[in-house]
Protein backbone atom coordinates (compact mmCIF):
# COMPACT_ATOMS: atom_id res chain seq x y z
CA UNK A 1 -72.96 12.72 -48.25
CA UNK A 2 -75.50 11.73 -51.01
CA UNK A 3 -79.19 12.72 -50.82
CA UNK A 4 -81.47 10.70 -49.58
CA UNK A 5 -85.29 10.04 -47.98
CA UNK A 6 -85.57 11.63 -44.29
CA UNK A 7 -86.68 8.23 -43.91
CA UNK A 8 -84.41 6.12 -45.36
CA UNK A 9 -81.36 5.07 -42.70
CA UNK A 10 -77.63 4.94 -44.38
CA UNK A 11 -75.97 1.62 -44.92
CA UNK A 12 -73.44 2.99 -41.99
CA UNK A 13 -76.55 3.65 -39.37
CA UNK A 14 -76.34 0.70 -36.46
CA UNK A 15 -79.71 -0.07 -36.76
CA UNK A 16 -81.33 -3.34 -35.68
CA UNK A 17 -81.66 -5.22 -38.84
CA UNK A 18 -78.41 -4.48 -39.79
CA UNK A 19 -77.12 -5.82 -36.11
CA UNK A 20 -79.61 -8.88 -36.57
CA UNK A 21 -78.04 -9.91 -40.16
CA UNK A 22 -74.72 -9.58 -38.98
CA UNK A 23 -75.55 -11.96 -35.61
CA UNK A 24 -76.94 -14.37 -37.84
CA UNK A 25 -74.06 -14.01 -40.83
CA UNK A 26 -71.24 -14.38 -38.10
CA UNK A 27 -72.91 -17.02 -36.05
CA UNK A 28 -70.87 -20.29 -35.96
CA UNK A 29 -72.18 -23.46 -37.87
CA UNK A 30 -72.48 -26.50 -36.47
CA UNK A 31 -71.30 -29.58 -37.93
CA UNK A 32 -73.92 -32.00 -38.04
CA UNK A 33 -72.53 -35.31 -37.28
CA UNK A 34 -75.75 -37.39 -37.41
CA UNK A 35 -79.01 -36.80 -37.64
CA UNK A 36 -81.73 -36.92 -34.32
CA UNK A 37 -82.45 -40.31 -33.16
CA UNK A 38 -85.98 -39.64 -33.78
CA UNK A 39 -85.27 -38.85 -37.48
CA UNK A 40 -84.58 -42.50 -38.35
CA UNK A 41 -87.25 -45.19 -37.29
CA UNK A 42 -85.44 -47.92 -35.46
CA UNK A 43 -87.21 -51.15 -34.76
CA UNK A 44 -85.85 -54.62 -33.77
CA UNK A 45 -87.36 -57.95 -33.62
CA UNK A 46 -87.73 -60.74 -30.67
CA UNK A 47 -89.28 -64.06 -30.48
CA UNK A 48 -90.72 -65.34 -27.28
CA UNK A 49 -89.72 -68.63 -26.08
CA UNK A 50 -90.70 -70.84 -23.20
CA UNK A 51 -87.34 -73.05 -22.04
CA UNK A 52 -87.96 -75.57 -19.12
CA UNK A 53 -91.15 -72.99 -18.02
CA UNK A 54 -89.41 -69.80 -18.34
CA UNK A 55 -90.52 -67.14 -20.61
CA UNK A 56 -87.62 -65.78 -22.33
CA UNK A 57 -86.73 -63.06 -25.50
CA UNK A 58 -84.65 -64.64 -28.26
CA UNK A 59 -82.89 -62.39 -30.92
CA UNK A 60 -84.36 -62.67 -34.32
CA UNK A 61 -82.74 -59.77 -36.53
CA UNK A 62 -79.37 -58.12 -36.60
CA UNK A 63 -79.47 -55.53 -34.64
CA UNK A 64 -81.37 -57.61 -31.84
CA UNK A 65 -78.56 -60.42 -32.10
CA UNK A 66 -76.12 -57.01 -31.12
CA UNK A 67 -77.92 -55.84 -28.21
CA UNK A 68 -77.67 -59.41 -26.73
CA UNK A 69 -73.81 -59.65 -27.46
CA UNK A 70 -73.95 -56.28 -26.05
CA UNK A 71 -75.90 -57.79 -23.15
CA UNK A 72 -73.27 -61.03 -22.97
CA UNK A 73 -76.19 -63.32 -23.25
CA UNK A 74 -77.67 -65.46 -26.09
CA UNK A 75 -80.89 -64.05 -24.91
CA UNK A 76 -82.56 -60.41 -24.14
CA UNK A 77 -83.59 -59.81 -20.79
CA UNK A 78 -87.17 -57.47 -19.63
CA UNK A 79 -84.08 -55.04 -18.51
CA UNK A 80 -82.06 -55.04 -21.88
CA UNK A 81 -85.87 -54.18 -23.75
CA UNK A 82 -86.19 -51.51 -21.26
CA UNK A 83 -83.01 -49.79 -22.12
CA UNK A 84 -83.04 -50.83 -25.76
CA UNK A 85 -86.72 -48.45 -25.87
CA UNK A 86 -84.99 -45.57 -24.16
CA UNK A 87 -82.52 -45.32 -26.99
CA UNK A 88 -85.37 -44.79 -29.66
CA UNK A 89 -85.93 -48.41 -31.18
CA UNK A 90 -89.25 -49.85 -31.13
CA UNK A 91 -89.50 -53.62 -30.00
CA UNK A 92 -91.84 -55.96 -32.57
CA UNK A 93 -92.42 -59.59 -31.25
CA UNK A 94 -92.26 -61.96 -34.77
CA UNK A 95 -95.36 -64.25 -34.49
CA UNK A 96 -94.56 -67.83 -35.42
CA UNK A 97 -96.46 -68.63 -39.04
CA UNK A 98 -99.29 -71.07 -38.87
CA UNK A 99 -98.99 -73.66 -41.01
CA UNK A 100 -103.06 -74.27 -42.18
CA UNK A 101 -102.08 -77.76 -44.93
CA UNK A 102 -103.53 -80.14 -42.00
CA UNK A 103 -100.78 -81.70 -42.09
């Protein structure tokens, strides 16, 4: 056996740093198929509309025109926003743009 420090512990000593490295060096990856939801900032857009006196939530980007095929309707419903928020997105309402010619 070679000489060493009282001190020093052998490379063949089960100590707990040699137990931790090998826990952590035989420790199964795991594939990472996507990244968290809240990772990427998701936001889609709606435009209010009032038909014949009811309020209702028009599409007006891609991924807002999806949720309502999704949805089987041309329009989004209070419900579909409510579930459309619980998967991470953010709703933003486009304002109409003012046109301020005076004409």
């Amino acid at each position: 056996m070679p000489n060493r420090a009282p001190n020093q512990p052998s490379i063949f000593d089960h100590s707990e740093d040699v137990t931790l490295v090998n826990r952590v060096a035989y420790e199964p990856k795991r594939a990472s198929i996507a990244p968290p939801v809240t990772a990427i900032p998701r936001a889609i857009t709606v435009r209010l509309a009032t038909n014949y006196g009811q309020k209702v939530i028009y599409p007006d980007c891609n991924d807002s025109r999806i949720f309502a095929k999704l949805a089987g309707h041309v329009s989004l419903t209070r419900a579909n926003i409510a579930l459309i928020r619980e998967l991470g997105y953010q709703v933003r309402v486009a304002t109409p743009e003012l046109d301020y010619s005076g004409e």
